[in-house]
Protein backbone atom coordinates (compact mmCIF):
# COMPACT_ATOMS: atom_id res chain seq x y z
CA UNK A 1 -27.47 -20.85 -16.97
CA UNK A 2 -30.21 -22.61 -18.60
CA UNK A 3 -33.24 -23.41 -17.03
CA UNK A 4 -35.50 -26.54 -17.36
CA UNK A 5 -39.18 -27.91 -16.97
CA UNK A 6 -39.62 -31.65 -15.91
CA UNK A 7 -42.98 -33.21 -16.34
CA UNK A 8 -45.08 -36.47 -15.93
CA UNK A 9 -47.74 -36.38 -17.61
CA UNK A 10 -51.09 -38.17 -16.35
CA UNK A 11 -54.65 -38.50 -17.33
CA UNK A 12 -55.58 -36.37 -14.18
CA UNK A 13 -52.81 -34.96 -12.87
CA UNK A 14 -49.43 -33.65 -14.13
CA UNK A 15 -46.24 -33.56 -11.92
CA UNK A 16 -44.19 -30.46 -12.42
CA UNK A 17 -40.26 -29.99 -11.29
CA UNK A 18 -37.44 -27.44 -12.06
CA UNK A 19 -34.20 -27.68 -12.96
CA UNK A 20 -31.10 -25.79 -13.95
CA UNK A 21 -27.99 -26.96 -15.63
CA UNK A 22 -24.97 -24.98 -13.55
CA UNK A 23 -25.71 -27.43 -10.33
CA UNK A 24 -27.28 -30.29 -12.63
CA UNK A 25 -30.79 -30.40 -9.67
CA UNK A 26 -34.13 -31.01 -10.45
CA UNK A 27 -36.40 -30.31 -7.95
CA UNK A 28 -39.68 -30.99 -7.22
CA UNK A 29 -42.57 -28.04 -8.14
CA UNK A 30 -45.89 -29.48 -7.33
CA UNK A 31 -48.41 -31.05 -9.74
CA UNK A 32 -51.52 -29.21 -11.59
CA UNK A 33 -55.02 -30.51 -12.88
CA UNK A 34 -54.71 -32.18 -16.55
CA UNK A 35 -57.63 -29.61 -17.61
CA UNK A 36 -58.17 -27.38 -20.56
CA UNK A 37 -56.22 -24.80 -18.92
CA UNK A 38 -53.18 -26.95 -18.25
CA UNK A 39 -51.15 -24.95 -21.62
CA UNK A 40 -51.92 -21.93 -20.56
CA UNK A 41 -50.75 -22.53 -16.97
CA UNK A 42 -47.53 -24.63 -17.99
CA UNK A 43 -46.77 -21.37 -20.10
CA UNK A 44 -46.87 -19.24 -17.28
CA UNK A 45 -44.56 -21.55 -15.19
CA UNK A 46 -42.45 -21.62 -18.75
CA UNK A 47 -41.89 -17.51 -18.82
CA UNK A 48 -41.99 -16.85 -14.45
CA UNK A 49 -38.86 -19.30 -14.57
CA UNK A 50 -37.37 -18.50 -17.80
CA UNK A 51 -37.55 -21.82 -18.74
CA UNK A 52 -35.57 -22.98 -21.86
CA UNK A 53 -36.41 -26.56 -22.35
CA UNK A 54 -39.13 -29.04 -21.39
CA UNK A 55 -38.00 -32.45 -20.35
CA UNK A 56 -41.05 -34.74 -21.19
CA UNK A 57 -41.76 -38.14 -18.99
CA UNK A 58 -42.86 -40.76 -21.37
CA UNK A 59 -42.61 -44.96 -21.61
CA UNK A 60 -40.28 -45.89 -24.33
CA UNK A 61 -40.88 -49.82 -23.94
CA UNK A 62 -44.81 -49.62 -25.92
CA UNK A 63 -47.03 -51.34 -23.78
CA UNK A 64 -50.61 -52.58 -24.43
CA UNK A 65 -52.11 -49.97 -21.77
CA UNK A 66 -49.50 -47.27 -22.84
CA UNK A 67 -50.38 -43.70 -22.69
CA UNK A 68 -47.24 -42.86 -25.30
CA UNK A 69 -49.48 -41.36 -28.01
CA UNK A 70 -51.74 -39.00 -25.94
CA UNK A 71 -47.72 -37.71 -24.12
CA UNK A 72 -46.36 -37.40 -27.21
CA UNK A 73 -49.51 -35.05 -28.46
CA UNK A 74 -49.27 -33.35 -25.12
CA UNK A 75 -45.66 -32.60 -25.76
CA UNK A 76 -46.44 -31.42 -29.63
CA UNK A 77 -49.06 -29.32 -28.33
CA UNK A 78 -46.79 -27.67 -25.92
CA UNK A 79 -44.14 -27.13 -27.39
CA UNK A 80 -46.39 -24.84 -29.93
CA UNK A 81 -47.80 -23.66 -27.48
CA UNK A 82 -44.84 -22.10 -25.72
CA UNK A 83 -42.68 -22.22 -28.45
CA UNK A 84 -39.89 -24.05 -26.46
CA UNK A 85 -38.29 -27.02 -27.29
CA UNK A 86 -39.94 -30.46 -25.71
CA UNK A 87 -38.18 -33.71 -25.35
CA UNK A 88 -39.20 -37.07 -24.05
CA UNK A 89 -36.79 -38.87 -21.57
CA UNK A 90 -37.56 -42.29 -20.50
CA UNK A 91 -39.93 -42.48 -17.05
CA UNK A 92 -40.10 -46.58 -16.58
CA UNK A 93 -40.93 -47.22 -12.72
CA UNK A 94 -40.89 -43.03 -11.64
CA UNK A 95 -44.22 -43.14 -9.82
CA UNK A 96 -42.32 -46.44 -7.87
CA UNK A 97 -39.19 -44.72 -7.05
CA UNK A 98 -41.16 -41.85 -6.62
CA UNK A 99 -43.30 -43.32 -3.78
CA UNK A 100 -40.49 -44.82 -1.98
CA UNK A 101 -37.65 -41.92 -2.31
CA UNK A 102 -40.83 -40.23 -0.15
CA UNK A 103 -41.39 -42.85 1.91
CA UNK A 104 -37.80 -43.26 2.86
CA UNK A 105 -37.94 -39.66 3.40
CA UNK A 106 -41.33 -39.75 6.07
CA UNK A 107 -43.53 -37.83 3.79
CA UNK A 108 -47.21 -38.11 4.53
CA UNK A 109 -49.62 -37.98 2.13
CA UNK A 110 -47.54 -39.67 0.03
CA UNK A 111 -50.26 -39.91 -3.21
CA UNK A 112 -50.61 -36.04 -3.20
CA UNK A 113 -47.00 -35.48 -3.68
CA UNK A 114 -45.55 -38.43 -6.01
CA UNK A 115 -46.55 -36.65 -9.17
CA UNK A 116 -44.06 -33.85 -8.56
CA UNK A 117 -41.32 -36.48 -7.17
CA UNK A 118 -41.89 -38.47 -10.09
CA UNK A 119 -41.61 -35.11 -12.82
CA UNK A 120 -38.07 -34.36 -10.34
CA UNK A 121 -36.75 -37.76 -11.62
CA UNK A 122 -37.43 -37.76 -15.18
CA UNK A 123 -36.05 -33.88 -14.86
CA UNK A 124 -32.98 -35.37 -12.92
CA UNK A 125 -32.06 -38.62 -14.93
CA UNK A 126 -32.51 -36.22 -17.93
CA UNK A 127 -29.79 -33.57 -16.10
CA UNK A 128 -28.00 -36.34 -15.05
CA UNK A 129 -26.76 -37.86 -19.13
């Protein structure tokens, strides 16, 4: 069984989910502080859950206010950092779905929770191909 991380990656905060390929689920993880510790911390998720492969949120469709540069130096960074393999699936609208798959669901404190809903979609769409 292989085991995956799923991230979305945000100026503050980034949204963390788990996933393995024998049932094909992400699921949610939490989200951590986008700080100068944030490699160091992602590689102790990386080795607790034997993690094989990191599943990358990022905007494919370059837009003026895009953040696709700083991801993709986040990912480059991380992947040397762990020495695991990082790729970039698509994450148009996540945060959206992400707020209403927990709205639908009659989460509270809805804001504190979308980051890791939103890294369990880019981890699931990326599952789901």
């Amino acid at each position: 069984m292989k085991y995956y991380l799923g991230l979305d990656w945000g100026e503050k905060k980034i949204g963390v989910a788990f996933g393995e390929d024998e049932t094909n689920q992400a699921f949610g993880y939490g989200a951590l502080p986008n700080s100068q510790e944030i490699y160091k911390k992602l590689n102790g998720l990386i080795v607790e859950y034997e993690v094989e492969k990191i599943v990358l949120g990022i905007q494919k469709n370059k837009l003026q206010n895009d953040n696709s540069i700083k991801i993709e130096k986040f990912g480059k960074k991380l992947a040397e950092f762990s020495g695991k393999e990082v790729v970039f699936s698509e994450e148009m609208f996540t945060t959206r779905e992400a707020q209403n798959n927990l709205k639908q669901a009659n989460k509270k404190n809805i804001s504190k929770k979308d980051d890791a809903e939103s890294a369990r979609i880019i981890l699931q769409n990326f599952l789901d191909l």
